[in-house]
PDB file of N, CA and C in Angstrom:
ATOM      1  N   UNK A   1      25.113  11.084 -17.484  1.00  0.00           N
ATOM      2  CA  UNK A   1      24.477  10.518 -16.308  1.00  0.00           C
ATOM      3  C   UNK A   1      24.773   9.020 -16.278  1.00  0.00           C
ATOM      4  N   UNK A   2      25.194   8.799 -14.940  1.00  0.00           N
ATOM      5  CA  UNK A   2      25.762   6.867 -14.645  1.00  0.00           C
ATOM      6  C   UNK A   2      23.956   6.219 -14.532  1.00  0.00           C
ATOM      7  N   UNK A   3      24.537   5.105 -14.386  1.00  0.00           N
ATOM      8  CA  UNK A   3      23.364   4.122 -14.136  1.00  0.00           C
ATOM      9  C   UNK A   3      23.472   4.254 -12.767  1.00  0.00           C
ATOM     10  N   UNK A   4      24.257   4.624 -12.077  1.00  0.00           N
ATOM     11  CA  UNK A   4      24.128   5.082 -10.597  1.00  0.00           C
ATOM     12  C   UNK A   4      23.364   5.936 -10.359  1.00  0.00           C
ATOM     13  N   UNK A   5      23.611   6.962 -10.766  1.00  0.00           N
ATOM     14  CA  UNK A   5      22.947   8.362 -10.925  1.00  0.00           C
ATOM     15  C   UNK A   5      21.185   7.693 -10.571  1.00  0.00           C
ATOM     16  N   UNK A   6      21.303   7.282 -11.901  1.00  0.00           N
ATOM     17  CA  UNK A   6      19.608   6.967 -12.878  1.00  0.00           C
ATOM     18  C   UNK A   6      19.383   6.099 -11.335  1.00  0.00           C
ATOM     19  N   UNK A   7      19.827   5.310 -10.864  1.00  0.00           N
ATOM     20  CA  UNK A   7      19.408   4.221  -9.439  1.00  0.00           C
ATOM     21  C   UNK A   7      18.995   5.028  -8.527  1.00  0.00           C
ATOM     22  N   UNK A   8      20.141   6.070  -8.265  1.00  0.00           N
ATOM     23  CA  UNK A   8      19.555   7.128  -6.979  1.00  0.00           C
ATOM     24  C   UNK A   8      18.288   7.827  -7.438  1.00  0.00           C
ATOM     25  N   UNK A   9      18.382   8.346  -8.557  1.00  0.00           N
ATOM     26  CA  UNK A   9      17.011   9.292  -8.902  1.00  0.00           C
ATOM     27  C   UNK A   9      15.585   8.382  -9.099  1.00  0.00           C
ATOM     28  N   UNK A  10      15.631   7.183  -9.762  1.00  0.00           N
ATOM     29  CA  UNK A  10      15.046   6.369  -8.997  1.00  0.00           C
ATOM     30  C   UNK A  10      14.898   5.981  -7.932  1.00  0.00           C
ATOM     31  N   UNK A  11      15.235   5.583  -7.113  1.00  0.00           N
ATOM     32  CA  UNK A  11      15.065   5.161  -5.659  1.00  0.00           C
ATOM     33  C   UNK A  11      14.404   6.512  -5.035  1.00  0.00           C
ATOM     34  N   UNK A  12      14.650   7.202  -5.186  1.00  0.00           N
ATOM     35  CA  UNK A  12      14.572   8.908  -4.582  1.00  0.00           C
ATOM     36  C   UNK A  12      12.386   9.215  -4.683  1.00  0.00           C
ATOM     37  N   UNK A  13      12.610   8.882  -6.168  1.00  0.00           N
ATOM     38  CA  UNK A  13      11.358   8.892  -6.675  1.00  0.00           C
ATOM     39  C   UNK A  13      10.505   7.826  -6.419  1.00  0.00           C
ATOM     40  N   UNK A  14      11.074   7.136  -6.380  1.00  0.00           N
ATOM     41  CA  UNK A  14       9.975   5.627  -5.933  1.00  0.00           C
ATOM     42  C   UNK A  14       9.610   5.595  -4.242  1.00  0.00           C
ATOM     43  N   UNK A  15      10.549   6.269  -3.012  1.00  0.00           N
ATOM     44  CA  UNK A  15      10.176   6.812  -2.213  1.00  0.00           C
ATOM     45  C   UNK A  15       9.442   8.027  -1.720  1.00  0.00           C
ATOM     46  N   UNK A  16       9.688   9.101  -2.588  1.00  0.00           N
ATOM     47  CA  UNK A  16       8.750  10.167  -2.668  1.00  0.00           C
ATOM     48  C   UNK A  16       7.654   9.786  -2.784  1.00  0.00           C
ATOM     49  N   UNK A  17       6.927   8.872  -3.966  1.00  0.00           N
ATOM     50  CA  UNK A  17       5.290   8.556  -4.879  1.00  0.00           C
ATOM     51  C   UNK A  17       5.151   7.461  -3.186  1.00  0.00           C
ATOM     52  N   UNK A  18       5.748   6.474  -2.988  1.00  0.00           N
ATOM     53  CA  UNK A  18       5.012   5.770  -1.842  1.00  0.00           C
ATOM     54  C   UNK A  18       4.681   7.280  -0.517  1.00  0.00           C
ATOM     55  N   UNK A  19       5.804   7.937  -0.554  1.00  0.00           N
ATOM     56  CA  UNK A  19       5.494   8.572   0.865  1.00  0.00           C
ATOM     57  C   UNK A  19       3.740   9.495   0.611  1.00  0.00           C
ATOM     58  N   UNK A  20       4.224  10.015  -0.661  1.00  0.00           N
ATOM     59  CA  UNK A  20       2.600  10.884  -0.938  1.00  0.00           C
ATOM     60  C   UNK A  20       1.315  10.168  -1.013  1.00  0.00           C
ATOM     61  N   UNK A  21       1.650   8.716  -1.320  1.00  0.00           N
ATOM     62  CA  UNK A  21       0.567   8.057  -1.498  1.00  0.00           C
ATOM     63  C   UNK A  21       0.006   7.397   0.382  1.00  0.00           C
ATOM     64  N   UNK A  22       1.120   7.232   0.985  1.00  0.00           N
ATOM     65  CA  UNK A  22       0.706   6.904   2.290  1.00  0.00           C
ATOM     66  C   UNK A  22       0.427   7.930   3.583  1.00  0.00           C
ATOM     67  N   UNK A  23       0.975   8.951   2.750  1.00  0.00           N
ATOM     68  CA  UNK A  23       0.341  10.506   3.402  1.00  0.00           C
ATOM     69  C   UNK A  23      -0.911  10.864   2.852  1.00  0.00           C
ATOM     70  N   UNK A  24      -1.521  10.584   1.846  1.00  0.00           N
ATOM     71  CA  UNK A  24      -2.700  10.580   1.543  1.00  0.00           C
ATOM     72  C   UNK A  24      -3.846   9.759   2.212  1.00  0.00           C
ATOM     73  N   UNK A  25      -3.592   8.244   2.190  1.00  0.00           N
ATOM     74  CA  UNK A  25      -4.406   7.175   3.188  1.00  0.00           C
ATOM     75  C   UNK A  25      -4.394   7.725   4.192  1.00  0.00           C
ATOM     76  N   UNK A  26      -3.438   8.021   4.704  1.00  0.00           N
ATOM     77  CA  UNK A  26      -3.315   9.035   6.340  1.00  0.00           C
ATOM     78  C   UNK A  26      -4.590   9.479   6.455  1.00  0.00           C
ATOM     79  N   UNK A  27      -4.548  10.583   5.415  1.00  0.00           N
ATOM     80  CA  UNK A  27      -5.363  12.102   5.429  1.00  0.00           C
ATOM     81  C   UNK A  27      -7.088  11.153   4.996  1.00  0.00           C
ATOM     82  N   UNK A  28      -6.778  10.656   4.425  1.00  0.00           N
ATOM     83  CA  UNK A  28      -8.362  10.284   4.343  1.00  0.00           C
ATOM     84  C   UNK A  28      -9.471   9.210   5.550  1.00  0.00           C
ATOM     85  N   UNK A  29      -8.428   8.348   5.908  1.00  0.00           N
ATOM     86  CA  UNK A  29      -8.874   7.919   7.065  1.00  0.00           C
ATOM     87  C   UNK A  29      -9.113   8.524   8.717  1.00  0.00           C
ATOM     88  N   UNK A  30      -8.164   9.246   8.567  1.00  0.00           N
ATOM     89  CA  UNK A  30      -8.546  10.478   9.548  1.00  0.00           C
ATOM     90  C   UNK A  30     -10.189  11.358   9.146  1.00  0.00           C
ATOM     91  N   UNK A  31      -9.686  11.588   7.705  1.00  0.00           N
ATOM     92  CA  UNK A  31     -11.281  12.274   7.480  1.00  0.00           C
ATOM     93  C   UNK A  31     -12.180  11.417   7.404  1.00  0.00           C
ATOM     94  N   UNK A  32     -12.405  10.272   7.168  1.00  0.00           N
ATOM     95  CA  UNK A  32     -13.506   9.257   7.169  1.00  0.00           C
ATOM     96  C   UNK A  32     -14.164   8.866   8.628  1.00  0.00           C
ATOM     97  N   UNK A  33     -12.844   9.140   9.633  1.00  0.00           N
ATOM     98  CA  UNK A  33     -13.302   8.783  10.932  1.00  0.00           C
ATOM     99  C   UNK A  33     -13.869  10.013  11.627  1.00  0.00           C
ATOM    100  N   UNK A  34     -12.937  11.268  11.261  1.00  0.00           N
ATOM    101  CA  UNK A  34     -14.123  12.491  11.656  1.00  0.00           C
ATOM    102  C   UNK A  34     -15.224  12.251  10.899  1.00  0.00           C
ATOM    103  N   UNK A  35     -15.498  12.018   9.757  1.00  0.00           N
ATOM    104  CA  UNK A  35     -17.086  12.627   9.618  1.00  0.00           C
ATOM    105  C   UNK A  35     -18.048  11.331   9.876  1.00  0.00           C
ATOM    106  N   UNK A  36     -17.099  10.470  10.260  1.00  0.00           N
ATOM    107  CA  UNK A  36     -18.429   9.271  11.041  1.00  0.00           C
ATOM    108  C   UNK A  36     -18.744   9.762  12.432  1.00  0.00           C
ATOM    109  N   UNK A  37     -17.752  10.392  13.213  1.00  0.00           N
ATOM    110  CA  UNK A  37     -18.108  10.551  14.281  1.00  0.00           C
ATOM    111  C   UNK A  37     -18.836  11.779  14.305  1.00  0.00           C
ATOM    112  N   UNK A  38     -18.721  13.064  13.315  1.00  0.00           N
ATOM    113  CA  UNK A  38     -19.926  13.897  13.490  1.00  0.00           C
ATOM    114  C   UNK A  38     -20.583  13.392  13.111  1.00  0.00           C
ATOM    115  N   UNK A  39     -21.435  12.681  12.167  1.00  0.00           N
ATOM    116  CA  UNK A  39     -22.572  11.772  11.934  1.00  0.00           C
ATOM    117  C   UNK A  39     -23.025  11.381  12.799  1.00  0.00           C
ATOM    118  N   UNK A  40     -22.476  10.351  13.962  1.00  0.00           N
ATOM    119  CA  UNK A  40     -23.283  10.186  14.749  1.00  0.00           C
ATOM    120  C   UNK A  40     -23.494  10.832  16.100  1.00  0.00           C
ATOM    121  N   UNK A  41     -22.731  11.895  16.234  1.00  0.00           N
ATOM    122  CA  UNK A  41     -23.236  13.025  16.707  1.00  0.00           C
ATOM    123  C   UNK A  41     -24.166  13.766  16.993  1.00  0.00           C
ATOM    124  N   UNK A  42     -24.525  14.414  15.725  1.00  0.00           N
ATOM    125  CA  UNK A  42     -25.186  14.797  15.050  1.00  0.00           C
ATOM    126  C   UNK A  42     -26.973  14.150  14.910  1.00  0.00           C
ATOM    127  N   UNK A  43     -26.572  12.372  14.949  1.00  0.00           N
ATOM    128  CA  UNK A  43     -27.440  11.810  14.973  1.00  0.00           C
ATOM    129  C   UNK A  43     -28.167  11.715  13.201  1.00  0.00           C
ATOM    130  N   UNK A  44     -27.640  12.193  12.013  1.00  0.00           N
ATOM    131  CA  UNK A  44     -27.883  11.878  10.775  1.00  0.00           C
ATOM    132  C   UNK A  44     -27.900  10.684  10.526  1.00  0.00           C
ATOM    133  N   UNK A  45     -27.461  10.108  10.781  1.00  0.00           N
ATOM    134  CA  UNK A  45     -27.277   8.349  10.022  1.00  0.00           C
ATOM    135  C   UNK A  45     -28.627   7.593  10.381  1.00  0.00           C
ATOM    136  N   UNK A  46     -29.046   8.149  11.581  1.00  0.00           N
ATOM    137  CA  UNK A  46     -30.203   7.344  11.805  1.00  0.00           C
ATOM    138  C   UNK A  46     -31.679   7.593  11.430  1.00  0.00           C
ATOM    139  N   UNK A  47     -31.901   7.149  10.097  1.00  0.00           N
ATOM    140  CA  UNK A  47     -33.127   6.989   9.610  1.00  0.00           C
ATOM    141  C   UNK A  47     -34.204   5.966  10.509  1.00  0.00           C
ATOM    142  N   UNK A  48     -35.154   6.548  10.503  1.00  0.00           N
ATOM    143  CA  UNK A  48     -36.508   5.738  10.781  1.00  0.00           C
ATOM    144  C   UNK A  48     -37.465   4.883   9.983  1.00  0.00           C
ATOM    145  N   UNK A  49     -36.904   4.800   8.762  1.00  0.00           N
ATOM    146  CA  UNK A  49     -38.226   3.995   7.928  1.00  0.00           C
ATOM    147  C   UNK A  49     -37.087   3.571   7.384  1.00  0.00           C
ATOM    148  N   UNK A  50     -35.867   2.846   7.758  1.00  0.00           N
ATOM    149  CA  UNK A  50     -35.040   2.289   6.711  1.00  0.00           C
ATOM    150  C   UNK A  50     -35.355   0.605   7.269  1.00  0.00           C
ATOM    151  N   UNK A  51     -35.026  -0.193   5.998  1.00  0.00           N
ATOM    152  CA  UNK A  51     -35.847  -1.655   5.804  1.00  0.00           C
ATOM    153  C   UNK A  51     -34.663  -2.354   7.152  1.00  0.00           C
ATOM    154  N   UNK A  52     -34.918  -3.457   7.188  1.00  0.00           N
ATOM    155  CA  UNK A  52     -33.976  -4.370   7.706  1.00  0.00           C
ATOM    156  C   UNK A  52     -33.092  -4.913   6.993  1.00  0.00           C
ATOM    157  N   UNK A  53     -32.108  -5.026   6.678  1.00  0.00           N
ATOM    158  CA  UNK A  53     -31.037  -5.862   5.872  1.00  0.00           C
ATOM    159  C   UNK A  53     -31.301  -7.765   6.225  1.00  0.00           C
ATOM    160  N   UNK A  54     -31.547  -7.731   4.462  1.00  0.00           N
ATOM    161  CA  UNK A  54     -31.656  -9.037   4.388  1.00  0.00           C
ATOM    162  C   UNK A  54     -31.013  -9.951   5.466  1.00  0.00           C
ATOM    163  N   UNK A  55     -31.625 -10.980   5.953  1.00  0.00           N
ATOM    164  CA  UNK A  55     -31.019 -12.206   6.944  1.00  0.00           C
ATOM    165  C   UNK A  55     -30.730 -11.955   8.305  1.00  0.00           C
ATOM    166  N   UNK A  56     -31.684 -10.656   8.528  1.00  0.00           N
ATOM    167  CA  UNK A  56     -31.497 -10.297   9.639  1.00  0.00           C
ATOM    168  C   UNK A  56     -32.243 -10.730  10.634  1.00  0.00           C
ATOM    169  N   UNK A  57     -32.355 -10.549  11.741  1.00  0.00           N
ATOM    170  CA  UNK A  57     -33.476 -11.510  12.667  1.00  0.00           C
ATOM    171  C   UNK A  57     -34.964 -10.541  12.503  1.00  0.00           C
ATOM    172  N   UNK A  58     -35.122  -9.718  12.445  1.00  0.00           N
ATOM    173  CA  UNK A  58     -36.303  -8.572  12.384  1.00  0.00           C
ATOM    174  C   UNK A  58     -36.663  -8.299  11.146  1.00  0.00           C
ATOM    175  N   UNK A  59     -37.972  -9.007  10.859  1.00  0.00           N
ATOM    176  CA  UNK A  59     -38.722  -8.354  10.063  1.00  0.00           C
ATOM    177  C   UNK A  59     -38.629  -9.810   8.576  1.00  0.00           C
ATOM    178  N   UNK A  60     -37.451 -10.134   8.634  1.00  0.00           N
ATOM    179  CA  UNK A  60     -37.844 -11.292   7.548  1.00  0.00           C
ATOM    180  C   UNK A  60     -37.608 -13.044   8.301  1.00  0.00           C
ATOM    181  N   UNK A  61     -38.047 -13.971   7.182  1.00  0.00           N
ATOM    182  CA  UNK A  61     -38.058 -15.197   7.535  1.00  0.00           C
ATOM    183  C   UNK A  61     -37.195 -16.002   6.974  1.00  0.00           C
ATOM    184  N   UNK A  62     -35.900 -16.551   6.891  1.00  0.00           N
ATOM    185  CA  UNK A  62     -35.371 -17.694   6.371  1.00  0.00           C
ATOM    186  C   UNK A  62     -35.583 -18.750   5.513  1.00  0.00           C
ATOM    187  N   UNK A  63     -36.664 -19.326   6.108  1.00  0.00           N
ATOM    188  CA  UNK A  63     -37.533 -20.227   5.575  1.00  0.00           C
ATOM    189  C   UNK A  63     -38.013 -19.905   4.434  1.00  0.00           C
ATOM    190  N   UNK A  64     -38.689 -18.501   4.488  1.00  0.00           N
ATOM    191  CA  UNK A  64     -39.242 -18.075   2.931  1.00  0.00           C
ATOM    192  C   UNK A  64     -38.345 -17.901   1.943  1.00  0.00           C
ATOM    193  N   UNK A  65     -37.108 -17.086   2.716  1.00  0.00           N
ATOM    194  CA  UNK A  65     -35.875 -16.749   1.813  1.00  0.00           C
ATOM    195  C   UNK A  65     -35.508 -17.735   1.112  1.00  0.00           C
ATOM    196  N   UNK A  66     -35.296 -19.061   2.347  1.00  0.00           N
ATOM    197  CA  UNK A  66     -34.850 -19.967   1.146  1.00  0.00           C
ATOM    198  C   UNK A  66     -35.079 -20.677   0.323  1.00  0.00           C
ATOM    199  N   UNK A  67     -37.033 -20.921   0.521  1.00  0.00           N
ATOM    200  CA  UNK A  67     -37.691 -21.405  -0.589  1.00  0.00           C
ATOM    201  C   UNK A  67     -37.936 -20.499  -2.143  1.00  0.00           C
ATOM    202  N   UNK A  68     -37.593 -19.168  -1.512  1.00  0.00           N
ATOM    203  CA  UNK A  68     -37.630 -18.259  -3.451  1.00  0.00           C
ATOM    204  C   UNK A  68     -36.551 -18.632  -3.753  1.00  0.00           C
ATOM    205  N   UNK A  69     -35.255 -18.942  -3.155  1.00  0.00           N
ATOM    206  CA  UNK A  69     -34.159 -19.104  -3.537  1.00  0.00           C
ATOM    207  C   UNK A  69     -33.988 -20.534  -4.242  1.00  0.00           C
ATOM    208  N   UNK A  70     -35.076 -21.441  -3.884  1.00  0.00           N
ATOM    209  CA  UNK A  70     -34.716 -22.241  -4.319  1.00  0.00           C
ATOM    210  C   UNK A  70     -35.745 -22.936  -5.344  1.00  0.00           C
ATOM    211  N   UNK A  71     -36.648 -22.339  -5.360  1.00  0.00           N
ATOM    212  CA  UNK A  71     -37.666 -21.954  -6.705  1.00  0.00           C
ATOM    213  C   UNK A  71     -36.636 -21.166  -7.568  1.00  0.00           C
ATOM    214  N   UNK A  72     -36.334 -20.268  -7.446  1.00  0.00           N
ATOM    215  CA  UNK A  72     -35.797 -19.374  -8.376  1.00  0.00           C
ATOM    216  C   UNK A  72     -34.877 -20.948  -9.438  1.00  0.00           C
ATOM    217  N   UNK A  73     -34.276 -21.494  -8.524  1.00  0.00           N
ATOM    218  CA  UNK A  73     -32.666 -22.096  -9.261  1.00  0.00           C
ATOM    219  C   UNK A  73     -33.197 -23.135  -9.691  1.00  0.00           C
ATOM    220  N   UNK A  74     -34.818 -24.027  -9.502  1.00  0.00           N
ATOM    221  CA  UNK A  74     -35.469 -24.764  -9.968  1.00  0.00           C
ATOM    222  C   UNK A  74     -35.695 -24.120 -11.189  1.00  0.00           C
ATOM    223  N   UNK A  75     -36.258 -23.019 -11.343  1.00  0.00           N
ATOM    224  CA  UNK A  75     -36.736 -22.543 -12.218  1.00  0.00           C
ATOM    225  C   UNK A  75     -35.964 -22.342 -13.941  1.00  0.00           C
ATOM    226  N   UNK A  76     -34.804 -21.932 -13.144  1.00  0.00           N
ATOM    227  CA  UNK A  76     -33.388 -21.622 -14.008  1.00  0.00           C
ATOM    228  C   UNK A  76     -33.246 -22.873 -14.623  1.00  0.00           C
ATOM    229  N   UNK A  77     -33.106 -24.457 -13.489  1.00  0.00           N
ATOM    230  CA  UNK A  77     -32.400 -25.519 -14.000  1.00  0.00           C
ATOM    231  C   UNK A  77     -33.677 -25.876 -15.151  1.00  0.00           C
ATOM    232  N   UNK A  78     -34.908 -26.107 -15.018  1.00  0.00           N
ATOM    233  CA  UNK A  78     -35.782 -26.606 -16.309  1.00  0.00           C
ATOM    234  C   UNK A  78     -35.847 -25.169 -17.216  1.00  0.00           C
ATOM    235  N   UNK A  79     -35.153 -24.511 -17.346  1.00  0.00           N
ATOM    236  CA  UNK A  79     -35.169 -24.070 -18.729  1.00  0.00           C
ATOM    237  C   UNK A  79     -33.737 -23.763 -19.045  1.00  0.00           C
ATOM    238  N   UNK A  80     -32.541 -24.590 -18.715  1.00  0.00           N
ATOM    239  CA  UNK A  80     -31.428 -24.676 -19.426  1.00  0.00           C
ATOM    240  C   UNK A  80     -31.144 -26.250 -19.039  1.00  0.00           C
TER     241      UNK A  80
END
């Protein structure tokens, strides 16, 4: 076997592993986008007692946030 040879069967193979690997992303983003869209379909995703995500305008305050935040790092700096 040439070092030619060994180049083609390489090259051959190093295009095969990308093609399976980008036929795979394919296949999963397709499935990620079907099952979001039966989800919300379906209407599953939407919980009723789920919290607000931090820093959001509903339900918390800034102001408070950033005074624990900044107690907290007071706190940290006098004991190191």
């Amino acid at each position: 076997m040439t070092i030619m040879e060994m180049f083609g069967q390489s090259g051959v193979l190093a295009l095969l592993g990308m093609s399976v690997v980008f036929s795979f992303l394919v296949i999963m983003i397709i499935s990620i986008t079907l099952t979001g869209k039966i989800i919300q379909a379906l209407g599953i995703g939407k919980a009723s007692g789920t919290p607000a995500p931090i820093g959001s305008a509903s339900g918390t305050d800034n102001n408070s946030v950033t005074a624990a935040i900044s107690a907290a790092v007071n706190e940290y700096r006098k004991k190191n």
